[in-house]
PDB file of N, CA and C in Angstrom:
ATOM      1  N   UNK A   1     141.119  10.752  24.018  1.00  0.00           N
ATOM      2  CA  UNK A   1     140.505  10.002  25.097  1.00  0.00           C
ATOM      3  C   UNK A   1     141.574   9.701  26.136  1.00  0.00           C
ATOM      4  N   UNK A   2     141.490   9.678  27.593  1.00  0.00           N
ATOM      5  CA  UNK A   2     142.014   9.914  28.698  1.00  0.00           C
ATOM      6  C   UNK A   2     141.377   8.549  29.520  1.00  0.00           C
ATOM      7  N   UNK A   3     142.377   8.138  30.242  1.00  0.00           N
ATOM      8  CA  UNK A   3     142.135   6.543  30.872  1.00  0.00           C
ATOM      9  C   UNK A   3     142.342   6.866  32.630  1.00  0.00           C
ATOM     10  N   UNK A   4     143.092   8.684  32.958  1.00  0.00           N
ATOM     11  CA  UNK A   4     142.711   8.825  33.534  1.00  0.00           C
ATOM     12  C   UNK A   4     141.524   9.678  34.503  1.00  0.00           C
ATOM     13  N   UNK A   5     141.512   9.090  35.764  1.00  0.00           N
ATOM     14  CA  UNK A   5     140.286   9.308  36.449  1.00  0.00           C
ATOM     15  C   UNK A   5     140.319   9.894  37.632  1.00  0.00           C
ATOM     16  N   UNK A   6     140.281  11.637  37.865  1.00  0.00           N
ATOM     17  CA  UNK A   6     140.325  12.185  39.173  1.00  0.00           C
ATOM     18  C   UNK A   6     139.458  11.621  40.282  1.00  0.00           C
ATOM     19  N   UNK A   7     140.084  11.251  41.509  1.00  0.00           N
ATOM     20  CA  UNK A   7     139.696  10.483  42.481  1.00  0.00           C
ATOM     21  C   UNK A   7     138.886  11.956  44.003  1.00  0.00           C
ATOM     22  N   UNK A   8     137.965  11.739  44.066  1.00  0.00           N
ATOM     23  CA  UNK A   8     137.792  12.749  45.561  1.00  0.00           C
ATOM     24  C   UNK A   8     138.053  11.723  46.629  1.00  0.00           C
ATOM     25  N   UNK A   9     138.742  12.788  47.771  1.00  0.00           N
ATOM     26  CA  UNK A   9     139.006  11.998  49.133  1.00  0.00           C
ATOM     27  C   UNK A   9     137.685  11.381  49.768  1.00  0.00           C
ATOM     28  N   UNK A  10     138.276  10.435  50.762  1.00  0.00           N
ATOM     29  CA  UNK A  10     136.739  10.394  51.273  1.00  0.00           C
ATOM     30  C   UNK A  10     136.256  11.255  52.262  1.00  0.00           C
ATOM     31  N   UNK A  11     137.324  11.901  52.779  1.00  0.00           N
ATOM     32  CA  UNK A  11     137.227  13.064  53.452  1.00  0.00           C
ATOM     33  C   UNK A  11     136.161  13.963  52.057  1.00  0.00           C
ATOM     34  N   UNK A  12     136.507  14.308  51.458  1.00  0.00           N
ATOM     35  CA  UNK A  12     135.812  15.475  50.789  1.00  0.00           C
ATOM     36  C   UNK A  12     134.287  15.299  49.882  1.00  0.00           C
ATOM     37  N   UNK A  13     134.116  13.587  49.690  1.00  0.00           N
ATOM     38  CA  UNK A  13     132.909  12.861  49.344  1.00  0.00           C
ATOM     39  C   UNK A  13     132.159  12.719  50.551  1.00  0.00           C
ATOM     40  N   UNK A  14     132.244  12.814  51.784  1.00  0.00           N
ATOM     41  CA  UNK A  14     131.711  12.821  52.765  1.00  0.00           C
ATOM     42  C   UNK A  14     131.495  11.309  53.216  1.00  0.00           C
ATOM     43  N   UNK A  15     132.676  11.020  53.479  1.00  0.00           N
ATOM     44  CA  UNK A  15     132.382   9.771  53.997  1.00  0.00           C
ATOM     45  C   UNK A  15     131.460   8.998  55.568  1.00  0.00           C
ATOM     46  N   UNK A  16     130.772   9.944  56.261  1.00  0.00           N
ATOM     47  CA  UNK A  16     130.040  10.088  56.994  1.00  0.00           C
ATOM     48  C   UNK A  16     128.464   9.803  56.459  1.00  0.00           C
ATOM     49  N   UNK A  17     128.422   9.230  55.161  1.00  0.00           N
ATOM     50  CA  UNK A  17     126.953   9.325  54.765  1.00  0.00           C
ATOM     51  C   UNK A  17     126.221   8.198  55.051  1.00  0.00           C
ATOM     52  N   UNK A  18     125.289   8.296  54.604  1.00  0.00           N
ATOM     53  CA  UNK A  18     123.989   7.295  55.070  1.00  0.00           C
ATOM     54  C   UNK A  18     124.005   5.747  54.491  1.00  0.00           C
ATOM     55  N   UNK A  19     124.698   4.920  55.351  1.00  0.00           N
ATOM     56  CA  UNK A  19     124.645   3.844  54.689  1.00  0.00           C
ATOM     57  C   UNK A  19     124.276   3.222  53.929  1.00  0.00           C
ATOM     58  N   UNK A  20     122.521   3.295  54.099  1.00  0.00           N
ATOM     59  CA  UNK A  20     121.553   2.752  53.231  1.00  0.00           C
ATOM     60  C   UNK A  20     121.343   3.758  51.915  1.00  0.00           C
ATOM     61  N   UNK A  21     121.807   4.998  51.849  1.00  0.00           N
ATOM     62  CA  UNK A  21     122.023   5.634  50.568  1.00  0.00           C
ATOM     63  C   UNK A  21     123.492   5.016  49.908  1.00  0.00           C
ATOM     64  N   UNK A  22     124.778   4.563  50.821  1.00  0.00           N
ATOM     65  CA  UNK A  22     125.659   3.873  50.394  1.00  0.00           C
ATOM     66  C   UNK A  22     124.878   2.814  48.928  1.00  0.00           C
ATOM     67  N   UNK A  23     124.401   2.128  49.996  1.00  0.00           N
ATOM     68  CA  UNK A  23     124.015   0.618  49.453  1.00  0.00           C
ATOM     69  C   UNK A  23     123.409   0.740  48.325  1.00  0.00           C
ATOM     70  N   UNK A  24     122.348   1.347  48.406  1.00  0.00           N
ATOM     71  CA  UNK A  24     121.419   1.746  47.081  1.00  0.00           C
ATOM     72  C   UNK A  24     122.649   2.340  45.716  1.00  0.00           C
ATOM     73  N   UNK A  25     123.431   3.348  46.235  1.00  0.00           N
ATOM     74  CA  UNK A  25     124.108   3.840  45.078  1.00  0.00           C
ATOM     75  C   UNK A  25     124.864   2.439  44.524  1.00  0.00           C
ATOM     76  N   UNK A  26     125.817   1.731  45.526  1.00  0.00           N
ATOM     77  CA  UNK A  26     126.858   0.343  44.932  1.00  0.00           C
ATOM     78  C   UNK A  26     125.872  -0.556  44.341  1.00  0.00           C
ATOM     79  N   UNK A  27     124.442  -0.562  44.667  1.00  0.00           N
ATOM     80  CA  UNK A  27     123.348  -1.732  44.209  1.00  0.00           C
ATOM     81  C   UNK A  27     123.235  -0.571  42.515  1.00  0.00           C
ATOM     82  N   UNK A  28     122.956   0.743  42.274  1.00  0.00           N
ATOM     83  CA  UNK A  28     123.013   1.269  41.019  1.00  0.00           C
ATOM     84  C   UNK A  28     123.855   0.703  40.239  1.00  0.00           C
ATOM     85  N   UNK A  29     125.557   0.937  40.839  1.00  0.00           N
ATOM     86  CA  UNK A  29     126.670   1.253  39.931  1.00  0.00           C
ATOM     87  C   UNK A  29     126.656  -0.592  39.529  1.00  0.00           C
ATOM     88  N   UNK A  30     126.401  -1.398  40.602  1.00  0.00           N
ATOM     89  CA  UNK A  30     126.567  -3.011  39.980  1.00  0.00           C
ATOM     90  C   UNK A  30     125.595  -2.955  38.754  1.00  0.00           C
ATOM     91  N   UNK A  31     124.336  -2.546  39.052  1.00  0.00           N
ATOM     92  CA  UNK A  31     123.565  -2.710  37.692  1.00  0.00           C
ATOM     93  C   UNK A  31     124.010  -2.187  36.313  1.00  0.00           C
ATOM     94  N   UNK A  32     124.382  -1.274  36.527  1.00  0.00           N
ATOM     95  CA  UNK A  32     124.849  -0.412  35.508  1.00  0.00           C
ATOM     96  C   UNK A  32     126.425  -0.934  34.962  1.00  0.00           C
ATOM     97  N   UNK A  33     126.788  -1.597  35.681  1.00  0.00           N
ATOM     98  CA  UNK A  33     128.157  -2.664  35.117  1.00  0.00           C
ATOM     99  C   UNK A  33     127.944  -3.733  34.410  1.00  0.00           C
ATOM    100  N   UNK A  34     126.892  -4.764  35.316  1.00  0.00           N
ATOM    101  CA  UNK A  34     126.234  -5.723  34.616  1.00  0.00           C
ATOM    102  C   UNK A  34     125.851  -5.561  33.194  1.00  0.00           C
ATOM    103  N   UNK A  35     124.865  -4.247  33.063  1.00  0.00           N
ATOM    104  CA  UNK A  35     124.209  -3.676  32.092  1.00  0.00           C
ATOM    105  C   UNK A  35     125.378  -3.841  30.714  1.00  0.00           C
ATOM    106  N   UNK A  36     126.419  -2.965  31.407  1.00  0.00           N
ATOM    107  CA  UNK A  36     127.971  -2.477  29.984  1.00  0.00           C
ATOM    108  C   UNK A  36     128.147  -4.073  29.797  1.00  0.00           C
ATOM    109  N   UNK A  37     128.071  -4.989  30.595  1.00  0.00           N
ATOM    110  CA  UNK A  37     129.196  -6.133  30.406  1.00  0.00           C
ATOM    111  C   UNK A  37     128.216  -6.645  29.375  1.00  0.00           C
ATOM    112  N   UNK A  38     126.913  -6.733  29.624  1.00  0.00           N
ATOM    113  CA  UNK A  38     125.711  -8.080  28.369  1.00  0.00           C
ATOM    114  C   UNK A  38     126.355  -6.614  27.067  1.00  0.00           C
ATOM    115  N   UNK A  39     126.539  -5.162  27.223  1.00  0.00           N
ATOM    116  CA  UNK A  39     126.606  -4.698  25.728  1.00  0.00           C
ATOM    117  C   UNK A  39     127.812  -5.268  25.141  1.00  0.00           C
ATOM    118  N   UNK A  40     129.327  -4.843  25.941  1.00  0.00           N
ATOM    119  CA  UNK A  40     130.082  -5.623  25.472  1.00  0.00           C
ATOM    120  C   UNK A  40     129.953  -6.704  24.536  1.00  0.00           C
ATOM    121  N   UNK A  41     129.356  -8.118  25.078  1.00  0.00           N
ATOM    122  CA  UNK A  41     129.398  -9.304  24.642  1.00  0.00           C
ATOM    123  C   UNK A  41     128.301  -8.993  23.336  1.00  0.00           C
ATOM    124  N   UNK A  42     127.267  -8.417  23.255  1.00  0.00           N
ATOM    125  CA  UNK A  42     126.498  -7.967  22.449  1.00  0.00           C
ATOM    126  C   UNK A  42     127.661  -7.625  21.242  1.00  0.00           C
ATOM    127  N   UNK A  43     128.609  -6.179  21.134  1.00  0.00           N
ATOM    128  CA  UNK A  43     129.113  -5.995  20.421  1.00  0.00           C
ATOM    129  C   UNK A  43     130.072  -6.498  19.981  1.00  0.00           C
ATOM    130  N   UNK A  44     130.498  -7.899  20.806  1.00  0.00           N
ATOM    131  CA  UNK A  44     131.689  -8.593  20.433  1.00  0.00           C
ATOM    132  C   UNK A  44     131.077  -9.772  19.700  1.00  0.00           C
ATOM    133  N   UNK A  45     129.833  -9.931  19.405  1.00  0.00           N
ATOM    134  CA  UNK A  45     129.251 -10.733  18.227  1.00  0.00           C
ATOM    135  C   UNK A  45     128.834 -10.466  17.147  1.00  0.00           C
ATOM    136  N   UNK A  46     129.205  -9.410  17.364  1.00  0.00           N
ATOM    137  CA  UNK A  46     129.424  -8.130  15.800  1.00  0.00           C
ATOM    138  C   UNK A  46     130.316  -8.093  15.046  1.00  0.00           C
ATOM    139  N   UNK A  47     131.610  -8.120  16.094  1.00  0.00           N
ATOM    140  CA  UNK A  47     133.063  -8.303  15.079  1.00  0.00           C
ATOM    141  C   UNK A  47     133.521  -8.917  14.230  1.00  0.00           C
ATOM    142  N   UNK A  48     132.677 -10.377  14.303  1.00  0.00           N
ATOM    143  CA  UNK A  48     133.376 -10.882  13.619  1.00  0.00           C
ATOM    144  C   UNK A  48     133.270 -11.159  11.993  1.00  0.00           C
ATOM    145  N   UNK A  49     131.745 -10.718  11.956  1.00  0.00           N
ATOM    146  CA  UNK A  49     131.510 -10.640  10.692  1.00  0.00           C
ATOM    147  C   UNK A  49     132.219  -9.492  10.123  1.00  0.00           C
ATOM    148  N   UNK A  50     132.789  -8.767  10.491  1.00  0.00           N
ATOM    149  CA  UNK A  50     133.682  -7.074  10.055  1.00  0.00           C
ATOM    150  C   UNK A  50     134.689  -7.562   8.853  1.00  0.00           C
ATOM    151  N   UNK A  51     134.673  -6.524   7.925  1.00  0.00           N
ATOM    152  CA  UNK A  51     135.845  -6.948   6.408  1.00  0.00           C
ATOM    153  C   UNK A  51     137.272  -6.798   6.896  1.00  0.00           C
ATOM    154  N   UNK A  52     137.410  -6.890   7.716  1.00  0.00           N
ATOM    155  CA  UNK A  52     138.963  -6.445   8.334  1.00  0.00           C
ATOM    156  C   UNK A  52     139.878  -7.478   8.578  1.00  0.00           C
ATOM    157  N   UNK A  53     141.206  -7.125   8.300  1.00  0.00           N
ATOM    158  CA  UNK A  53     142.035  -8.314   8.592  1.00  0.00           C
ATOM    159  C   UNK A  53     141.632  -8.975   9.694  1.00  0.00           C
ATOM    160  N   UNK A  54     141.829 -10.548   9.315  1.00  0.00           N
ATOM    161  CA  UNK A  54     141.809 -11.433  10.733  1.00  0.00           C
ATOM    162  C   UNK A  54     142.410 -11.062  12.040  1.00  0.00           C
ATOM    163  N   UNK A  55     143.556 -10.749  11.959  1.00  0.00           N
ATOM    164  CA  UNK A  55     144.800 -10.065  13.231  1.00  0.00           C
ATOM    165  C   UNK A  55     143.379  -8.780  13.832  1.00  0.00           C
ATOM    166  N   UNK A  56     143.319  -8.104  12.958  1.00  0.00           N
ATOM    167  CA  UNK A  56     142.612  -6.896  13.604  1.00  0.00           C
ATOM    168  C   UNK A  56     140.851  -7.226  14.387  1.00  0.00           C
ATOM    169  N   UNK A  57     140.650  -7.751  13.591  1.00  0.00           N
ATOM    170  CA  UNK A  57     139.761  -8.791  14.129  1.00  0.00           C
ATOM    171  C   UNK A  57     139.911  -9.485  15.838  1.00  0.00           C
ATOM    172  N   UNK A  58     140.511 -10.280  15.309  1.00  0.00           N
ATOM    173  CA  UNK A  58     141.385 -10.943  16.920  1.00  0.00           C
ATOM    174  C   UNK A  58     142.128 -10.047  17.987  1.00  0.00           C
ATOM    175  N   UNK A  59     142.607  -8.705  17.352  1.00  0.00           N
ATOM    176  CA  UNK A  59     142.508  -7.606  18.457  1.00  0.00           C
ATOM    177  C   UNK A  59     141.720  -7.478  18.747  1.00  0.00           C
ATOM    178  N   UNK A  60     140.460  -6.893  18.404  1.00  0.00           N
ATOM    179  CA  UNK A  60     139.263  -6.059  18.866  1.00  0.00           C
ATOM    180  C   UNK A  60     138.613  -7.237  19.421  1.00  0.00           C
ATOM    181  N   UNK A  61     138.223  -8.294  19.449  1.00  0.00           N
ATOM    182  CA  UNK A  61     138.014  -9.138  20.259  1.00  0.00           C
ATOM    183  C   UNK A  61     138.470  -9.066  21.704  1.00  0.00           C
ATOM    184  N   UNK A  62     139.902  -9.229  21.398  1.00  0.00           N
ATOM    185  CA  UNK A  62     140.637  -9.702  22.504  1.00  0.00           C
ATOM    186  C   UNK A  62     140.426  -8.321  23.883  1.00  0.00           C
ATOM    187  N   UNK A  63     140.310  -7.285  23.134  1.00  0.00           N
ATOM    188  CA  UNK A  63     140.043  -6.004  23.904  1.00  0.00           C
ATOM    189  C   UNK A  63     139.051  -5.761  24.043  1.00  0.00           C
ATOM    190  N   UNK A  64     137.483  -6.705  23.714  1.00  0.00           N
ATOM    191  CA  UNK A  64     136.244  -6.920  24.369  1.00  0.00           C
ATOM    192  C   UNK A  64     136.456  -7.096  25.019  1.00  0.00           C
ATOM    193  N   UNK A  65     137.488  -8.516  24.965  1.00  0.00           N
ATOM    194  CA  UNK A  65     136.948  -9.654  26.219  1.00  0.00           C
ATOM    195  C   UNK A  65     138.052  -8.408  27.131  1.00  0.00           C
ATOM    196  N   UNK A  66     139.234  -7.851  27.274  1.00  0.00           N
ATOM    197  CA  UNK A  66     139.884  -7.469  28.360  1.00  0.00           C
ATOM    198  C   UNK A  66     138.799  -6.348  29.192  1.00  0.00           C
ATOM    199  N   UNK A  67     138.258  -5.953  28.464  1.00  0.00           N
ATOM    200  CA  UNK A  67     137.349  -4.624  28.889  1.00  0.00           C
ATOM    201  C   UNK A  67     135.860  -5.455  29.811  1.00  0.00           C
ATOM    202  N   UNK A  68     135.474  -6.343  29.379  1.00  0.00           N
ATOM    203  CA  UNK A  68     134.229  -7.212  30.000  1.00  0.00           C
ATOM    204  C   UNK A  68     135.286  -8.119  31.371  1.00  0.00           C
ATOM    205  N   UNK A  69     136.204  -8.206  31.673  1.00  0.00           N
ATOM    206  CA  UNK A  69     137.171  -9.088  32.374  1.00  0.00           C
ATOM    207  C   UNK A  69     137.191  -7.483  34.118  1.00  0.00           C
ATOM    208  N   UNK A  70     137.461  -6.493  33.027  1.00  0.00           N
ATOM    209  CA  UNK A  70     137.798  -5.231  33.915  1.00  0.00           C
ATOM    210  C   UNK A  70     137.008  -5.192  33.939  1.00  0.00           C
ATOM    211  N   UNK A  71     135.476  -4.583  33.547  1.00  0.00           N
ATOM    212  CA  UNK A  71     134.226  -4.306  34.491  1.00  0.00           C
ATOM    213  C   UNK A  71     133.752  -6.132  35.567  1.00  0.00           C
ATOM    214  N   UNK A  72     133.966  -7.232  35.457  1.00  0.00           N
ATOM    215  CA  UNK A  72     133.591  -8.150  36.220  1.00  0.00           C
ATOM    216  C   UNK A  72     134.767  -7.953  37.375  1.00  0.00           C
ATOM    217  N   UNK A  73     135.910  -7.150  37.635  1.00  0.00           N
ATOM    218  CA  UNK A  73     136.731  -7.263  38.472  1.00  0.00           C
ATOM    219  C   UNK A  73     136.277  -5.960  39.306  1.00  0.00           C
ATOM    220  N   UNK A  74     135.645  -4.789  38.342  1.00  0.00           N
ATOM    221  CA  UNK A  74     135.264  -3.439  39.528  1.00  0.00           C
ATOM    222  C   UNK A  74     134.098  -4.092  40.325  1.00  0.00           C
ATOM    223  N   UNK A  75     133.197  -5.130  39.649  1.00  0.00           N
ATOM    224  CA  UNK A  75     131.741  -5.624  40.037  1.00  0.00           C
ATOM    225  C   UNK A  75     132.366  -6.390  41.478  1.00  0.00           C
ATOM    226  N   UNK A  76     133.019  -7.182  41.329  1.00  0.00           N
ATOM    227  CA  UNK A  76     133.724  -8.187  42.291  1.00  0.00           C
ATOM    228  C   UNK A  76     134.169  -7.229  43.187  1.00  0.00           C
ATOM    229  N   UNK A  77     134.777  -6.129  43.413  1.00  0.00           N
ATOM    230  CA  UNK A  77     135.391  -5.327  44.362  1.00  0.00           C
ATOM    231  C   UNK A  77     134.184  -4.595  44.910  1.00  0.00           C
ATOM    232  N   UNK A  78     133.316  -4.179  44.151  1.00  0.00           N
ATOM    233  CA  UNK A  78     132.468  -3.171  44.525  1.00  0.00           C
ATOM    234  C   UNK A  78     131.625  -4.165  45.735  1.00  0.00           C
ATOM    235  N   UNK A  79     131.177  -5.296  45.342  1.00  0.00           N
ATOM    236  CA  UNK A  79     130.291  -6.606  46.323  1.00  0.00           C
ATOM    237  C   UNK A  79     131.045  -7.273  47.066  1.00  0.00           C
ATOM    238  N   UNK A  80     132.594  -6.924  47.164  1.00  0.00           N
ATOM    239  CA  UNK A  80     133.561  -7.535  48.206  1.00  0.00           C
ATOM    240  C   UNK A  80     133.557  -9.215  47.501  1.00  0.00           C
ATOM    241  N   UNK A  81     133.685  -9.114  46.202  1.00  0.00           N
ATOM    242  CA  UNK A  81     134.052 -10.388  45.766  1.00  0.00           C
ATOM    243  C   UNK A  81     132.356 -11.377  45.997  1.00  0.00           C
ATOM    244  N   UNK A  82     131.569 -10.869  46.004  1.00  0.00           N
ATOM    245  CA  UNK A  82     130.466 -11.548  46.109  1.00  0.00           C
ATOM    246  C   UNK A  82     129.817 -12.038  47.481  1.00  0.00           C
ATOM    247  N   UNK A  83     130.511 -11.299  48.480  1.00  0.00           N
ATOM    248  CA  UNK A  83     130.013 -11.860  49.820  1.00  0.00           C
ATOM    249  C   UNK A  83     129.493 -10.976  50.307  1.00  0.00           C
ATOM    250  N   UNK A  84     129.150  -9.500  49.740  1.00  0.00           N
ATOM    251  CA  UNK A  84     128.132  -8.699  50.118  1.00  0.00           C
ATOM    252  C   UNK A  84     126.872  -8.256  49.130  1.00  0.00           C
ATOM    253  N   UNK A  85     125.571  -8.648  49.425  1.00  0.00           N
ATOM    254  CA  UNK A  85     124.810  -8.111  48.637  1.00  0.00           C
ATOM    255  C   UNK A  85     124.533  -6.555  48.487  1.00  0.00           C
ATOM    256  N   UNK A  86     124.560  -5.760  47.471  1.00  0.00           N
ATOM    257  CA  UNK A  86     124.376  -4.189  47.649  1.00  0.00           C
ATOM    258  C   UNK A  86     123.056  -3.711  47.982  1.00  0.00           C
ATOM    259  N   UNK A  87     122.396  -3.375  49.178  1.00  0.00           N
ATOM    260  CA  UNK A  87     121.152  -3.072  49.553  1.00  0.00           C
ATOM    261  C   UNK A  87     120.188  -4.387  50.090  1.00  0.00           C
TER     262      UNK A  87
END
């Protein structure tokens, strides 16, 4: 598994496109963040009942919560920190 992520220019994504197709797609990708973040927390009330050392335990936690922290920070960038609604 690979953490990285080939980027297209905006030159070559066509940054000339239709605003309101903009909006609609950033109004998708927020839902679909929202969506990962309730599974996250979903599966981080799973862990703890797990037979596994406590320590390992309290990792995999701790790397819920960092992973639910990083999708609420792409959500925040994607809506300009909450002062733009998407669509």
């Amino acid at each position: 598994m690979t953490n990285v992520v080939p980027f297209v220019s905006r030159a070559q994504a066509g940054s000339a496109a239709d605003p309101a197709a903009a909006a609609r797609t950033t109004a998708s990708v927020v839902a679909d963040l929202v969506s990962v973040v309730a599974e996250i927390r979903e599966i981080s009330e799973r862990v703890l009942p797990l037979p596994n050392e406590p320590l390992e335990v309290e990792r995999t936690l701790q790397a819920l919560v960092d992973a639910i922290s990083a999708v609420e920070h792409a959500t925040a960038v994607l809506t300009c920190h909450g002062e733009r609604t998407p669509l």
